[in-house]
Protein backbone atom coordinates (compact mmCIF):
# COMPACT_ATOMS: atom_id res chain seq x y z
CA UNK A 1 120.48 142.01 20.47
CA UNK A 2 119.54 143.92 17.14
CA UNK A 3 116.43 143.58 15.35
CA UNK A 4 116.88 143.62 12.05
CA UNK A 5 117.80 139.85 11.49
CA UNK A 6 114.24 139.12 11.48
CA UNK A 7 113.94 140.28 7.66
CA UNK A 8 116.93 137.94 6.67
CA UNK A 9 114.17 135.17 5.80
CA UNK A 10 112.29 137.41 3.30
CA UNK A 11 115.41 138.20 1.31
CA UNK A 12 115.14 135.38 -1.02
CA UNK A 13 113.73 131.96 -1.23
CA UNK A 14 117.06 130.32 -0.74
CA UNK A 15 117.79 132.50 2.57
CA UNK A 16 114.36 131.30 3.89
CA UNK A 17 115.22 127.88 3.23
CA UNK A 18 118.81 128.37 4.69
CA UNK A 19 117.52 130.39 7.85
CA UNK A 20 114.77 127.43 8.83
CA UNK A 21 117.20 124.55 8.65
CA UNK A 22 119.57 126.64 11.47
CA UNK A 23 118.25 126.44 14.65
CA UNK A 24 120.65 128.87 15.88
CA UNK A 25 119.02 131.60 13.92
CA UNK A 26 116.07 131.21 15.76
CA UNK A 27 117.54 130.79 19.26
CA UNK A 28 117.79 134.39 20.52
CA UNK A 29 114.73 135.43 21.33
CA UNK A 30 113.45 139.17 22.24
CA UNK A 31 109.95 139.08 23.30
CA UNK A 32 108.68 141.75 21.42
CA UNK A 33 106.25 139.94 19.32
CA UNK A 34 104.06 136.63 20.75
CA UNK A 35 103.79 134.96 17.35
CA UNK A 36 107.25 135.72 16.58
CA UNK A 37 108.46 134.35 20.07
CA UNK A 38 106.40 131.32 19.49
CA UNK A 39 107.62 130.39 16.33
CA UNK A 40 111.36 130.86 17.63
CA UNK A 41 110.96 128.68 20.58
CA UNK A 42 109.73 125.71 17.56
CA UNK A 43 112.20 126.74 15.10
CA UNK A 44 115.26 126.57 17.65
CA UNK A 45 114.55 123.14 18.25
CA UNK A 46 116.68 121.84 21.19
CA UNK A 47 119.48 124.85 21.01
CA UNK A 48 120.42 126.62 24.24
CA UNK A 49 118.44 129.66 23.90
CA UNK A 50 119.06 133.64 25.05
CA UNK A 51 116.00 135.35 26.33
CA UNK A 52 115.56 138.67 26.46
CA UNK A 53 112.55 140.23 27.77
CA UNK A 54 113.31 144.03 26.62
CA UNK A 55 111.24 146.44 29.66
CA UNK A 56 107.03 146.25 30.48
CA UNK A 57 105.18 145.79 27.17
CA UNK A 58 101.60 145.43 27.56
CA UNK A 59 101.07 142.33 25.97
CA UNK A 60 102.83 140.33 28.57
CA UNK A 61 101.57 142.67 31.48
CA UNK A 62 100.08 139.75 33.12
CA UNK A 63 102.61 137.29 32.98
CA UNK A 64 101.41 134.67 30.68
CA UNK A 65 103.88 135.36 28.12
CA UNK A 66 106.60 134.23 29.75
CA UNK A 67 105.23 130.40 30.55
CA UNK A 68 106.58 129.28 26.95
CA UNK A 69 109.73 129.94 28.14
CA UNK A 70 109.21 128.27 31.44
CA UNK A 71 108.33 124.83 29.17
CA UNK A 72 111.41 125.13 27.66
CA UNK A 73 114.08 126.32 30.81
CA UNK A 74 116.10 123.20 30.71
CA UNK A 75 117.60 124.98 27.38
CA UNK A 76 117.93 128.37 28.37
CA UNK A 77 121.39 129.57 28.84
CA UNK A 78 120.34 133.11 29.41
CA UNK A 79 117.40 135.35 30.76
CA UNK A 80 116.77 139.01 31.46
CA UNK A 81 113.99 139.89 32.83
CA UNK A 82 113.17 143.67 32.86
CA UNK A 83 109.21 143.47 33.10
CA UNK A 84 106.04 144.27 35.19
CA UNK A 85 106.01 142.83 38.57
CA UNK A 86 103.17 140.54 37.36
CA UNK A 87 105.19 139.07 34.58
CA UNK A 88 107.97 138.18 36.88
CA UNK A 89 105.74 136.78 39.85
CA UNK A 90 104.52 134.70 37.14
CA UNK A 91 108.08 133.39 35.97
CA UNK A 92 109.57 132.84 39.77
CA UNK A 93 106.53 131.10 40.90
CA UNK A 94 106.63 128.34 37.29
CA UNK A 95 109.84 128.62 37.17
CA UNK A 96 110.39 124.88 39.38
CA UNK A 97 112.12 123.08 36.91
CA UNK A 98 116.01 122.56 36.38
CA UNK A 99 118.15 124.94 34.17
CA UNK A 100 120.84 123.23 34.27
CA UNK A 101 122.69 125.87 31.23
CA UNK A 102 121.99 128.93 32.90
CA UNK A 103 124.58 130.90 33.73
């Protein structure tokens, strides 16, 4: 997943306006950023979403970041999880809802 599609929305005006009416744009998300990931989630509105939680960072050492995803499992059609042991003790034990596009 590259990075750089992130500054497609400061181009121009009109690219701003075109990259907020696609929820697709917005439905890959790399949790590298909190405010970032929340916006995503909100911008990819009911699109399966790709998660991608890159290796430990240390602002979701403790788990919490990942319970934004958890509200929104029944849409996510992919997660990696490559993270503290916290973080992913976190998602297995909220994870108790259906995913019913994961593959």
């Amino acid at each position: 997943m590259r990075q750089g599609w992130h500054s497609v929305p400061a181009v121009c005006a009109r690219w701003r306006r075109l990259a907020l009416s696609l929820p697709q744009f917005w439905s890959s998300l790399l949790f590298t950023n909190p405010e970032l990931t929340h916006a995503m989630l909100e911008r990819s509105k009911q699109v399966p979403l790709h998660v991608v939680f890159p290796g430990p960072e240390s602002w979701y050492s403790d788990g919490s970041q990942v319970l934004p995803v958890i509200e929104h499992l029944n849409r996510v059609a992919f997660i990696s999880l490559s993270s503290f042991v916290d973080t992913l003790h976190t998602f297995t034990q909220a994870a108790c809802r259906p995913a019913p596009l994961l593959r």
